[in-house]
Protein backbone atom coordinates (compact mmCIF):
# COMPACT_ATOMS: atom_id res chain seq x y z
CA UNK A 1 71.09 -3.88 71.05
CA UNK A 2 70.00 -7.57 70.63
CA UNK A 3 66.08 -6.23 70.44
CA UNK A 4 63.89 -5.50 67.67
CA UNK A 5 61.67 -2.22 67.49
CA UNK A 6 58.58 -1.52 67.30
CA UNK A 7 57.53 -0.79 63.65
CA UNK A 8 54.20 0.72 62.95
CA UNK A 9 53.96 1.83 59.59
CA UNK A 10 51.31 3.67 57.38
CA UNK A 11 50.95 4.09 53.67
CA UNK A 12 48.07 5.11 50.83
CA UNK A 13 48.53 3.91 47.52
CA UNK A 14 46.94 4.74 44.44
CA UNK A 15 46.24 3.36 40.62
CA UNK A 16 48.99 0.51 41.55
CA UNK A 17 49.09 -2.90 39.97
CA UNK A 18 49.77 -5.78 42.56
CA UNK A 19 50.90 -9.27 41.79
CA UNK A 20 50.05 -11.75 44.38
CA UNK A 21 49.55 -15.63 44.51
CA UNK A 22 45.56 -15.11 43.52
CA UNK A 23 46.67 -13.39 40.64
CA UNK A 24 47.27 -9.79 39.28
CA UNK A 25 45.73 -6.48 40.34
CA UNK A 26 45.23 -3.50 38.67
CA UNK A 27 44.51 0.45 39.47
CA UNK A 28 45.41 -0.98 42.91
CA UNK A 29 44.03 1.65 45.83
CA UNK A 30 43.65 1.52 49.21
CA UNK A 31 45.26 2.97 52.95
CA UNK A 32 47.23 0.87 55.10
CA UNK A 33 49.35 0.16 58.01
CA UNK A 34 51.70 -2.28 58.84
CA UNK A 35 53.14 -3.81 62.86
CA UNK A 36 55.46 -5.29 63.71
CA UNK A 37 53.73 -6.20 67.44
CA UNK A 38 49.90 -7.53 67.38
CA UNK A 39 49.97 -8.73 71.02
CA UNK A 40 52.57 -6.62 73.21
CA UNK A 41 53.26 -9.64 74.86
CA UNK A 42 55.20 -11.46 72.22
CA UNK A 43 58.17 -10.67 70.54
CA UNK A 44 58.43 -8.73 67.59
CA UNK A 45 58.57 -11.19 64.68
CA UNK A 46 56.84 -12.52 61.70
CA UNK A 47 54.02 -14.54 63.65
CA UNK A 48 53.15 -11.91 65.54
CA UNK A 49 52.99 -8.89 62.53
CA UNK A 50 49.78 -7.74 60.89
CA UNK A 51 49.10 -5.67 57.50
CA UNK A 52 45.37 -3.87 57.31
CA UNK A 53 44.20 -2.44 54.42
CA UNK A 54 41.53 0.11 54.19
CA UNK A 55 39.20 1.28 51.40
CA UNK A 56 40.80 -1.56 48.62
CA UNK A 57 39.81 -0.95 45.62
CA UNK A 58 41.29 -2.93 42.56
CA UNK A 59 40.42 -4.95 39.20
CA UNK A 60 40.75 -8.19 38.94
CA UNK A 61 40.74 -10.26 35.62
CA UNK A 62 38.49 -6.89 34.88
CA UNK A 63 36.07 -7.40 37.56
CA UNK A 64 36.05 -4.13 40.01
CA UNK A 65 35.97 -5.24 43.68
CA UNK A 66 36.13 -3.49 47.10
CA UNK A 67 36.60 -4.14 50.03
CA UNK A 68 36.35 -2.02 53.11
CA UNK A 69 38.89 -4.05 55.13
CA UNK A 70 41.34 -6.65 54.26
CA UNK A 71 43.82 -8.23 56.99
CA UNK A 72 46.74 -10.35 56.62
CA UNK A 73 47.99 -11.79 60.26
CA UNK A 74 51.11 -14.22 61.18
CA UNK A 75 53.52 -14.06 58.19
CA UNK A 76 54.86 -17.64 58.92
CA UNK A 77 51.31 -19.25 58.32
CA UNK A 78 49.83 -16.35 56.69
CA UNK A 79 46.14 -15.50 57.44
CA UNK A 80 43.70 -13.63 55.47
CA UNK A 81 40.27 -11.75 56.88
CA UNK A 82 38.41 -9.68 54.37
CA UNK A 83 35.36 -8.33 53.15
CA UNK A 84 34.75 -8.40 49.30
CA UNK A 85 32.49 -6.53 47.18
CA UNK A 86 31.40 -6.30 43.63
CA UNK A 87 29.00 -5.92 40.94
CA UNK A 88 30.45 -7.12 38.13
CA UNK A 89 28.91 -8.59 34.18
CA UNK A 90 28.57 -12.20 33.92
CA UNK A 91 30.31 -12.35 30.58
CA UNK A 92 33.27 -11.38 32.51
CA UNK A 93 33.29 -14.99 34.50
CA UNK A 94 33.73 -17.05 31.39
CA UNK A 95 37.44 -16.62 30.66
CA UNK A 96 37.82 -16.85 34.01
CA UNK A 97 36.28 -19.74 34.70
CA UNK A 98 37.70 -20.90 31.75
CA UNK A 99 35.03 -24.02 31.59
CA UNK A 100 34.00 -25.85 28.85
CA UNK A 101 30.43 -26.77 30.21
CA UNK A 102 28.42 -23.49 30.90
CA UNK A 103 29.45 -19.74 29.01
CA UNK A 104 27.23 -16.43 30.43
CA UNK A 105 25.45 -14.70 27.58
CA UNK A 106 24.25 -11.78 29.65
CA UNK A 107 23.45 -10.53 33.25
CA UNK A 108 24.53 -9.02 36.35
CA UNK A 109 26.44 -10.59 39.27
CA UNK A 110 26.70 -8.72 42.82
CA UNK A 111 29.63 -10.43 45.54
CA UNK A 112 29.72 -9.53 49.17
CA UNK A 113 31.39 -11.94 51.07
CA UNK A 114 33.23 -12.26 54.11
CA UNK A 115 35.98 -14.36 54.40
CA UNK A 116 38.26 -15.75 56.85
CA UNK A 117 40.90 -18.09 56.04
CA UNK A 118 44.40 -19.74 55.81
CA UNK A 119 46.40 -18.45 52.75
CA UNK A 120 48.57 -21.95 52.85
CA UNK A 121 47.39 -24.77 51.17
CA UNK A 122 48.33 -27.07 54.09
CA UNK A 123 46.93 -25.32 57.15
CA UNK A 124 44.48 -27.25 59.60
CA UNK A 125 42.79 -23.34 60.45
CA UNK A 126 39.37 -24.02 58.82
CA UNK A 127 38.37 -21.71 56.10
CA UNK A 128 35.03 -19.65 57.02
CA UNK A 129 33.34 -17.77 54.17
CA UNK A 130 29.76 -16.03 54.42
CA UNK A 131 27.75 -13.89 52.08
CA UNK A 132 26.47 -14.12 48.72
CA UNK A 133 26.30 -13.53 45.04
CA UNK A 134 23.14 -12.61 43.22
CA UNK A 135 22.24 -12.86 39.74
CA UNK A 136 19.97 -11.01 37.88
CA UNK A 137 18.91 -11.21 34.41
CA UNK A 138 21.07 -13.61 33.96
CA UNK A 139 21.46 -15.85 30.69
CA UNK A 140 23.94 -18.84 30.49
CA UNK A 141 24.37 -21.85 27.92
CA UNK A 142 25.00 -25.14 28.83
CA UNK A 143 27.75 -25.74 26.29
CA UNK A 144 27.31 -30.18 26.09
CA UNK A 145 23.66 -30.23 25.22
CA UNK A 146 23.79 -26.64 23.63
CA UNK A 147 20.65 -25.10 25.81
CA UNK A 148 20.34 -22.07 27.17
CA UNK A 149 18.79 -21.19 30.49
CA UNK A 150 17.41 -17.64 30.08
CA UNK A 151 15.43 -15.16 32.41
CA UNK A 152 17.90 -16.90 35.40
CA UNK A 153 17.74 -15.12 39.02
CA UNK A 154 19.04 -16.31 42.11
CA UNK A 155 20.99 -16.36 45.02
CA UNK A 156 23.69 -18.11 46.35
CA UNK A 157 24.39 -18.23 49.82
CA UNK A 158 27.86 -19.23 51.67
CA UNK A 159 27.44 -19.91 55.47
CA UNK A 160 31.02 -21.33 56.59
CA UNK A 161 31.14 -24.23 54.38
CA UNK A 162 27.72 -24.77 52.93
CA UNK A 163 26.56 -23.08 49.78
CA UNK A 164 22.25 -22.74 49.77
CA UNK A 165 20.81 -21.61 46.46
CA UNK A 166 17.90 -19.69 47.11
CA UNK A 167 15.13 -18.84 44.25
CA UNK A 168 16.86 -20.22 41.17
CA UNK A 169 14.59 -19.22 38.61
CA UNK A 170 15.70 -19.82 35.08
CA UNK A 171 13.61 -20.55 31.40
CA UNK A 172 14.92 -23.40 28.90
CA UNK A 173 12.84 -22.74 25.90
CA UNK A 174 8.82 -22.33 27.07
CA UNK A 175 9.57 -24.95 30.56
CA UNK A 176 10.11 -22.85 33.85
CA UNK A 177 12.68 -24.15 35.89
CA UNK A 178 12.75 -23.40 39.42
CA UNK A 179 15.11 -24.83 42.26
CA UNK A 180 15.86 -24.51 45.99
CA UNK A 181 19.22 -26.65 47.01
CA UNK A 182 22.10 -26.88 49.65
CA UNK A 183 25.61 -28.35 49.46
C-alpha cells in the first residue's frame, strides 16, 4: 500500500508506424524495455524511468534509418541518447528541406551520428551531437543564380557543436571548386 512497484517491461515490435514530435514513422521495428527504477535509490517515478530501444529500424519522410540503440531517460524533462544510421538518396532531402535556395539532382548521402540531447525546447542540458554525413556523387542546384555544382563529395563532420567540412569537392561548369571550413 502507499508504494509503487517495480515495473520492468519488455516488448518487440514490428512493421509499426509511430507518431512522435519529430514527425511520423513508418514500418516501425525494434526490441525494447521499459523501468520504472534507473537508480534503486530513488523513488519510482517519471524522473527516474527509462525506455531503450534496440535494433530501430524505421522510415522517415522515406529515408531508412537505424539505429542500434536509442534511450529516452527522465520523463519530466525528457532526454534522448541515440545512435543514427543511414544511407539514404539526396533527392529525398529536398521536400524535406523544403528550401527554396539549393534542390539535389542526384547522389548518395550516408548519416551516422551520435546524439545526446534534451528533447524540450527550454532545457539548459547542452545538446552533444558527433558523427557525420558523406556525400558522394553528389549533384545540387543553387536555385537563385540557377548553377549547378556537379561531381560534389564531401564530408561533414559534427563534434559537439561545431560542424567541419572536410574535402568539399564540387564542379560549376569547367571551374573546380574545392573547400575546407568549420562553424
Amino acid at each position: 500500500y502507499k508504494t509503487i512497484p517495480l515495473a520492468t517491461i519488455l516488448f518487440n515490435v514490428k512493421d509499426a508506424d509511430i507518431e512522435t514530435p519529430a514527425g511520423q514513422f513508418n514500418k516501425c521495428s525494434f526490441a525494447g524495455d521499459f523501468t520504472n527504477e534507473i537508480d534503486a535509490g530513488k523513488a519510482r517515478l517519471d524522473d527516474n524511468s527509462k525506455i531503450s530501444l534496440q535494433k530501430f529500424t524505421a522510415s522517415w519522410e522515406n529515408i531508412l534509418l537505424t539505429a542500434n540503440k536509442i534511450e529516452v531517460s527522465n520523463f519530466l524533462q525528457p532526454f534522448l541518447k541515440c545512435d543514427l544510421h543511414s544511407n539514404f538518396k539526396l533527392v529525398a532531402l529536398n521536400d524535406l528541406t523544403e528550401s527554396n535556395t539549393m534542390r539535389f539532382i542526384k547522389g548518395n548521402g550516408e548519416m551516422n551520428i551520435n546524439y545526446k540531447g534534451s528533447l524540450t525546447d527550454n532545457d539548459t542540458i547542452a545538446t552533444v551531437m558527433d558523427g557525420n554525413i558523406l556525400l558522394k556523387d553528389a549533384a545540387v542546384n543553387y536555385l537563385p543564380r540557377n548553377i549547378t555544382l556537379d561531381k560534389m563529395q564531401g564530408n561533414f563532420v559534427f563534434k559537439n557543436k561545431d560542424l567541419i567540412i572536410e574535402q568539399l569537392k564540387a564542379q560549376a561548369g569547367t571551374t573546380q571548386l574545392s573547400m575546407n571550413g568549420e562553424v
